[in-house]
C-alpha atoms as a PDB file:
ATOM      1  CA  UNK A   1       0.000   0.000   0.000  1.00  0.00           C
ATOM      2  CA  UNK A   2       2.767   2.730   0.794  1.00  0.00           C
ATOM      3  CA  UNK A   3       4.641   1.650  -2.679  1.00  0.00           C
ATOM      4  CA  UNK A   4       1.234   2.424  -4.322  1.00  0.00           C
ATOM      5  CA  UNK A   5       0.833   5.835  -2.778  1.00  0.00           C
ATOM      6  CA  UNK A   6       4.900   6.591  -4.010  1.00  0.00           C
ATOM      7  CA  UNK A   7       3.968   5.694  -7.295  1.00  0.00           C
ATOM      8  CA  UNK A   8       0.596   7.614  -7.319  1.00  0.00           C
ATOM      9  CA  UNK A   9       2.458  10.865  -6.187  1.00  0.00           C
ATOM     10  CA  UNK A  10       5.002  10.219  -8.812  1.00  0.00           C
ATOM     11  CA  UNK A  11       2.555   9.986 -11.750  1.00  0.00           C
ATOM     12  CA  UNK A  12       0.523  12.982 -10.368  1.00  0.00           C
ATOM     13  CA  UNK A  13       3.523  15.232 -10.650  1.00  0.00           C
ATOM     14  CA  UNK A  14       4.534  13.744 -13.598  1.00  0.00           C
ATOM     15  CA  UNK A  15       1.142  14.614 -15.356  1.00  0.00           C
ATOM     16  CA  UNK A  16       1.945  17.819 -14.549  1.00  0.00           C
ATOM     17  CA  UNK A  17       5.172  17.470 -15.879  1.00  0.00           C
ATOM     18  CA  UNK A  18       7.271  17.812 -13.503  1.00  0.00           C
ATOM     19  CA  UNK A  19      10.261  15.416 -13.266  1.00  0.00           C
ATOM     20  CA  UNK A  20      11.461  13.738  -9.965  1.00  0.00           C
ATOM     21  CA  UNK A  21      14.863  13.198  -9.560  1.00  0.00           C
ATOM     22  CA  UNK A  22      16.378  11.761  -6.390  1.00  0.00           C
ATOM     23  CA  UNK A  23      19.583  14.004  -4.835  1.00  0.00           C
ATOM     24  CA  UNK A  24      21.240  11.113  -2.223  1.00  0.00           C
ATOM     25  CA  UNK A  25      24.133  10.920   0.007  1.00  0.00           C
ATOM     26  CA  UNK A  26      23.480   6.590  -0.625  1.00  0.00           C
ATOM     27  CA  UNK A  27      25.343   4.498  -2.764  1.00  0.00           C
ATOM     28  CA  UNK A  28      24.957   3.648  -6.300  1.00  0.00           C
ATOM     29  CA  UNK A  29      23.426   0.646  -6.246  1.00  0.00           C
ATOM     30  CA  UNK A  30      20.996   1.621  -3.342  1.00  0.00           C
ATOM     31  CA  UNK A  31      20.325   4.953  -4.965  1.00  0.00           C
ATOM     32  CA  UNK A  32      19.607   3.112  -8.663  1.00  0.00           C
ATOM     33  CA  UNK A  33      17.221   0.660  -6.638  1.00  0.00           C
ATOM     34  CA  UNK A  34      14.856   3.322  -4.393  1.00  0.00           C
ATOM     35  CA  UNK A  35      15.028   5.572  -7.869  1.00  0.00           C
ATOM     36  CA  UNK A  36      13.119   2.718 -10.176  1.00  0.00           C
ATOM     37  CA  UNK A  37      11.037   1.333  -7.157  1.00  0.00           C
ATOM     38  CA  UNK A  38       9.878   5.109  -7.094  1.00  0.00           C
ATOM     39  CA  UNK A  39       9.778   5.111 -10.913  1.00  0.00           C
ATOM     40  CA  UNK A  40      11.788   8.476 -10.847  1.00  0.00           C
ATOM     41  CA  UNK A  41      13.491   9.646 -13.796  1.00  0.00           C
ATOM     42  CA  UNK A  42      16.900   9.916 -12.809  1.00  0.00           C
ATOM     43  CA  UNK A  43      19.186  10.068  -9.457  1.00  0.00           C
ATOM     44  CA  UNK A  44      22.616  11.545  -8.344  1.00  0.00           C
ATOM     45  CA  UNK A  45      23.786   9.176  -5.920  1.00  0.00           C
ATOM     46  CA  UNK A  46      27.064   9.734  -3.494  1.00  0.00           C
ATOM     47  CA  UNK A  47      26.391  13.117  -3.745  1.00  0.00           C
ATOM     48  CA  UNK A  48      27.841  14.874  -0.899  1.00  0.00           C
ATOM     49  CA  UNK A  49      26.091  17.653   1.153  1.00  0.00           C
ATOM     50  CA  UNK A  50      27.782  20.853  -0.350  1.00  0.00           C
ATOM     51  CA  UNK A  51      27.368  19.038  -3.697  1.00  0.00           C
ATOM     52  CA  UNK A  52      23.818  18.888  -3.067  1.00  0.00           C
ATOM     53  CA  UNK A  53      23.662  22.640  -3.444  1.00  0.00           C
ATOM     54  CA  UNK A  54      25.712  22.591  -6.461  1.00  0.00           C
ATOM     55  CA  UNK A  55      23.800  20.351  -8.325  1.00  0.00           C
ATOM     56  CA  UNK A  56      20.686  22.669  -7.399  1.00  0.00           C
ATOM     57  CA  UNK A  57      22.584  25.165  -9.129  1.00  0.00           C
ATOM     58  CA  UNK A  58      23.440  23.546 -12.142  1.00  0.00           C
ATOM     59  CA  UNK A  59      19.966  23.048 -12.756  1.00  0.00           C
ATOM     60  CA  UNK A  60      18.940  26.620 -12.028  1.00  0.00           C
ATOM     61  CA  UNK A  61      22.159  27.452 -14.655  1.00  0.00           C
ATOM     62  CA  UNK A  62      20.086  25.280 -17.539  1.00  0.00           C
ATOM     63  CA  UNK A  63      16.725  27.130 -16.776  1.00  0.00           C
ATOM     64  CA  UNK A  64      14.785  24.648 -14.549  1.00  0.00           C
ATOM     65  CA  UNK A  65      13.023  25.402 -11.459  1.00  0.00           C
ATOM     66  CA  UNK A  66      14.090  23.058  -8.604  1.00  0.00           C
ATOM     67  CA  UNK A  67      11.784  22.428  -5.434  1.00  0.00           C
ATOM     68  CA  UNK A  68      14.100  20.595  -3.282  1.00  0.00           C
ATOM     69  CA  UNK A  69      12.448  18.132  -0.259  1.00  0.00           C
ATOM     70  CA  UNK A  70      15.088  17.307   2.420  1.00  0.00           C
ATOM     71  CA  UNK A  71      14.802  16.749   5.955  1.00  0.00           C
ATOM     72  CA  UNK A  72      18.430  17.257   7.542  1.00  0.00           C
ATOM     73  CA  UNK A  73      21.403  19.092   8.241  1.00  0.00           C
ATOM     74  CA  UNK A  74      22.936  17.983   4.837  1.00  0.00           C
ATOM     75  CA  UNK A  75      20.102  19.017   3.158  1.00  0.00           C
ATOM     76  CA  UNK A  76      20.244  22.774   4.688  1.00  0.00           C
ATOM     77  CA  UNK A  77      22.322  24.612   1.854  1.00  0.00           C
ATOM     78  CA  UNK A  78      20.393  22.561  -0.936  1.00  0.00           C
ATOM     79  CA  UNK A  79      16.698  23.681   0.490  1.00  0.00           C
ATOM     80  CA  UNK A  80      18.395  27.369   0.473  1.00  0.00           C
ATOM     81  CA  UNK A  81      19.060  27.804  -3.028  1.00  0.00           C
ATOM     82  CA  UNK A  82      15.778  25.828  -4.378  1.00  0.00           C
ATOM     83  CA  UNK A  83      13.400  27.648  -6.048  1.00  0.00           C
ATOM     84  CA  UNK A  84      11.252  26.165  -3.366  1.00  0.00           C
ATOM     85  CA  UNK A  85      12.695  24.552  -0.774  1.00  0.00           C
ATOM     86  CA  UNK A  86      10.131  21.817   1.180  1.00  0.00           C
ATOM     87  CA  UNK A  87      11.259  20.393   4.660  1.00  0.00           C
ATOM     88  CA  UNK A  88      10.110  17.140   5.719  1.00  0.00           C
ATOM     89  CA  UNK A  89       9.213  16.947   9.000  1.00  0.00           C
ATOM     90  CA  UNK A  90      10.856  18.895  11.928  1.00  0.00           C
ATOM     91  CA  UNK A  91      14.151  16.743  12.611  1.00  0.00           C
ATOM     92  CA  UNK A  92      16.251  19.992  12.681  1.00  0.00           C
ATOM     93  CA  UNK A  93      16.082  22.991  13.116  1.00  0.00           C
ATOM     94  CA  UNK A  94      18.175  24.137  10.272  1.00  0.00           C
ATOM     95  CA  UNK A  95      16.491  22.715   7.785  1.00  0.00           C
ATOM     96  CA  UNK A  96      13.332  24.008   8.902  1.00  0.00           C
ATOM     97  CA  UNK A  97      14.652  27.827   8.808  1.00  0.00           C
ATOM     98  CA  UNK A  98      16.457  27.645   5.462  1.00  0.00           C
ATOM     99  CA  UNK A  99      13.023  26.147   3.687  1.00  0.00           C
ATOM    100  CA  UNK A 100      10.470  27.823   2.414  1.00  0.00           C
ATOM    101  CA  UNK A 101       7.362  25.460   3.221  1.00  0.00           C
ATOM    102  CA  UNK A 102       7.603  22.304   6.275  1.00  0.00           C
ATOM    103  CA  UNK A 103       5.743  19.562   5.881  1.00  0.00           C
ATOM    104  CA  UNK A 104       5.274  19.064   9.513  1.00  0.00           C
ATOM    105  CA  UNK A 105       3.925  14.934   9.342  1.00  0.00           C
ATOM    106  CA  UNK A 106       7.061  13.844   7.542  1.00  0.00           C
ATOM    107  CA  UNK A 107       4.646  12.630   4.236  1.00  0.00           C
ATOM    108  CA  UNK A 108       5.712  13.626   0.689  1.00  0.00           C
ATOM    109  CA  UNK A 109       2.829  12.188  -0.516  1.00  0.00           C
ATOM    110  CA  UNK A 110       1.427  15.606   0.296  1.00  0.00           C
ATOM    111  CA  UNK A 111       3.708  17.167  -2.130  1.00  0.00           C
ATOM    112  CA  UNK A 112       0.765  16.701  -4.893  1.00  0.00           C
ATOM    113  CA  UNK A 113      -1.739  18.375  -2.568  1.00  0.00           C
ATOM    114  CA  UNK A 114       0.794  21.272  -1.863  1.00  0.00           C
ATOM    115  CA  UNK A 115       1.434  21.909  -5.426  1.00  0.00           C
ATOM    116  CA  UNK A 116      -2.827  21.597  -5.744  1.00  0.00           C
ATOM    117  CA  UNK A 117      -3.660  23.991  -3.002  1.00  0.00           C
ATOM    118  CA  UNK A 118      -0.824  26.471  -4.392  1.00  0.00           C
ATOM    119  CA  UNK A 119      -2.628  26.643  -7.620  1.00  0.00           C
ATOM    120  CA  UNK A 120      -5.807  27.062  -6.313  1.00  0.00           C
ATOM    121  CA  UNK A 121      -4.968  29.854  -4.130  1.00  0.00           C
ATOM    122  CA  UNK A 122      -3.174  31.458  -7.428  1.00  0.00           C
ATOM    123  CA  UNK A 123      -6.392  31.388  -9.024  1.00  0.00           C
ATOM    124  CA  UNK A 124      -8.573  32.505  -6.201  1.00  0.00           C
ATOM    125  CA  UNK A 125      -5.627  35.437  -6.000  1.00  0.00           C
ATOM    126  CA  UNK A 126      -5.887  36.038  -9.944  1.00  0.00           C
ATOM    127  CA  UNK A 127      -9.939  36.072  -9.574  1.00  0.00           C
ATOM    128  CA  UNK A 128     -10.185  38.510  -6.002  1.00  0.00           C
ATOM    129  CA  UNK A 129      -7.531  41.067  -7.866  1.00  0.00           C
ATOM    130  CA  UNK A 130      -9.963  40.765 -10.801  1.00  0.00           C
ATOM    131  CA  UNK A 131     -12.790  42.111  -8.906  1.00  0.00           C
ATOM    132  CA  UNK A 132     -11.381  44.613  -7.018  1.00  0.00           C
ATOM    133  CA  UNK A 133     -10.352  45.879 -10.094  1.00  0.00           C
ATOM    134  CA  UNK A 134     -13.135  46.027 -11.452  1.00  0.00           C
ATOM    135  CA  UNK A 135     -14.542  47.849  -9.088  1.00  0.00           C
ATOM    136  CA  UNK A 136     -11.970  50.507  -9.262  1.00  0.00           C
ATOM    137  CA  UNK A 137     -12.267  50.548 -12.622  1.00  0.00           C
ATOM    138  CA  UNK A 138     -15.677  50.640 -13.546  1.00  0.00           C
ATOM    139  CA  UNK A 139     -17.220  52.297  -9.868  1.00  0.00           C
ATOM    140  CA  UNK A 140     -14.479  55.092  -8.748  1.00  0.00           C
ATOM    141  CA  UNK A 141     -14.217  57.251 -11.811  1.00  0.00           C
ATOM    142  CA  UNK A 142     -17.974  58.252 -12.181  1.00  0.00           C
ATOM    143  CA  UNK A 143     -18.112  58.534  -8.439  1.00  0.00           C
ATOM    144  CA  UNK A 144     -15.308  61.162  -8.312  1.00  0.00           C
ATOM    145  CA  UNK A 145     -17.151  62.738 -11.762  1.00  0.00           C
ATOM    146  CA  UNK A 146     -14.376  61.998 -14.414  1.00  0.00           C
ATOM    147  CA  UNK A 147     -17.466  61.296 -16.485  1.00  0.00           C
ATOM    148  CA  UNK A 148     -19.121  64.013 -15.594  1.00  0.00           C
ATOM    149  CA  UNK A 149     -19.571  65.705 -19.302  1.00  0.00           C
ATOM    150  CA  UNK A 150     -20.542  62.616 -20.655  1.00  0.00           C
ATOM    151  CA  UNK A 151     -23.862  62.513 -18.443  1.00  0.00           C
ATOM    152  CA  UNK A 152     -22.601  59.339 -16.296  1.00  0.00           C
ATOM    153  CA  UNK A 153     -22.452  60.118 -12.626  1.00  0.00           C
ATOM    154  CA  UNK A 154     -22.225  57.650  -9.478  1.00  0.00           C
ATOM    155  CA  UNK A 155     -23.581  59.344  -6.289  1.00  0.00           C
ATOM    156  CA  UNK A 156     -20.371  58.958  -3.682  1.00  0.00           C
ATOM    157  CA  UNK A 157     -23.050  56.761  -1.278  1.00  0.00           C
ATOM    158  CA  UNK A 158     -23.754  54.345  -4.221  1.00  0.00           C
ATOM    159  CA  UNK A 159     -19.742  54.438  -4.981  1.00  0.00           C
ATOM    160  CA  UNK A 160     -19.557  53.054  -1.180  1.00  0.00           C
ATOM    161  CA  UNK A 161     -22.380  50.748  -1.609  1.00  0.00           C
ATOM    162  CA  UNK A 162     -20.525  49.273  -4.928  1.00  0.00           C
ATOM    163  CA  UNK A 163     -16.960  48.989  -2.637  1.00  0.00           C
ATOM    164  CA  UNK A 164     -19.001  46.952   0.443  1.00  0.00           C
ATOM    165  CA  UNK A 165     -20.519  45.210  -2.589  1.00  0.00           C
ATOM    166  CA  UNK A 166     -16.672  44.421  -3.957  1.00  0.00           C
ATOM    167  CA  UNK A 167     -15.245  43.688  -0.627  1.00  0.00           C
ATOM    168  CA  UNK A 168     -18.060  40.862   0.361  1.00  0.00           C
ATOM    169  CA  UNK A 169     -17.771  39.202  -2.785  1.00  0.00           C
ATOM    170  CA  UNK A 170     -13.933  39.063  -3.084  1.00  0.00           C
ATOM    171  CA  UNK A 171     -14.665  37.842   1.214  1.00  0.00           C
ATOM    172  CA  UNK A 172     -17.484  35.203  -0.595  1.00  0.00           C
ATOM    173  CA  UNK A 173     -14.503  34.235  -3.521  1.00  0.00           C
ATOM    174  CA  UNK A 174     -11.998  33.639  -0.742  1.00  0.00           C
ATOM    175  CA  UNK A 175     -13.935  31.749   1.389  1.00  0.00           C
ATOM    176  CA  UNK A 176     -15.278  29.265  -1.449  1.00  0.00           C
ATOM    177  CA  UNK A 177     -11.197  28.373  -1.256  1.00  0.00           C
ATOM    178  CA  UNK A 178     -11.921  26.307   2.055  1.00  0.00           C
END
């Protein structure tokens, strides 16, 4: 049951095509083993911990955007200069402070969710700025009279009422997110 959920993470972020590649301090032949159990698409094995960080880099240096999961000391410099650096569980310290999101219950099957929920709340974002926008676009300028001359006029109480009106629904939009 565990393998399954590994490989049903895998082919979720793989949809979205995103590779998985494993960064290890292991051997070769354990490395090669977890990495086609997983079915990931490639591994560095025997990589040692400031090489972890340089191999981020290298990646960055081709164009790709690296989220890095690690959960120790060794993993510290790597989850620093990740794109998006994801500590699993709270082992240390360090590794909690130089990531950028903790995954508190040591699971990176919730990777998939985490990328989910972030893209979600990007479109909830997108769709709230949208409104209030709108608002400001369409409900401010007759209510301070810039259209004045052209016989279109917003009393300033209805220009209020329009803002509560904005405000509740981008509150109504955001809440819809839970």
């Amino acid at each position: 049951m565990k393998n399954e959920k590994k490989h049903t993470m895998h082919e979720h972020l793989k949809a979205k095509g995103i590779k998985c590649w494993m960064l290890t301090g292991d051997g070769e032949k354990i490395a090669k083993k977890v990495s086609a159990e997983l079915k990931m698409d490639g591994y560095f094995a025997e990589v040692l911990p400031h090489e972890k960080q340089e191999k981020i880099k290298e990646l960055q240096e081709r164009g790709e955007k690296v989220a890095m999961v690690g959960d120790g000391v060794n993993d510290a410099p790597a989850l620093a200069v990740a794109d998006v650096g994801i500590a699993i569980g709270s082992r240390t310290d360090i590794a909690a402070e130089t990531a950028d999101i903790i995954l508190v219950d040591s699971n990176p099957a919730h990777i998939p969710m985490l990328l989910d929920f972030s893209s979600f709340t990007y479109k909830k974002m997108l769709q709230n700025l949208g409104w209030a926008t709108g608002y400001n676009v369409v409900a401010i300028p007759p209510a301070a009279g810039i259209l004045y001359n052209q016989g279109i006029i917003i009393f300033p109480a209805i220009g209020a009422l329009l803002m509560s009106l904005s405000t509740v629904i981008v509150a109504i939009n955001a809440k819809l997110m839970g």
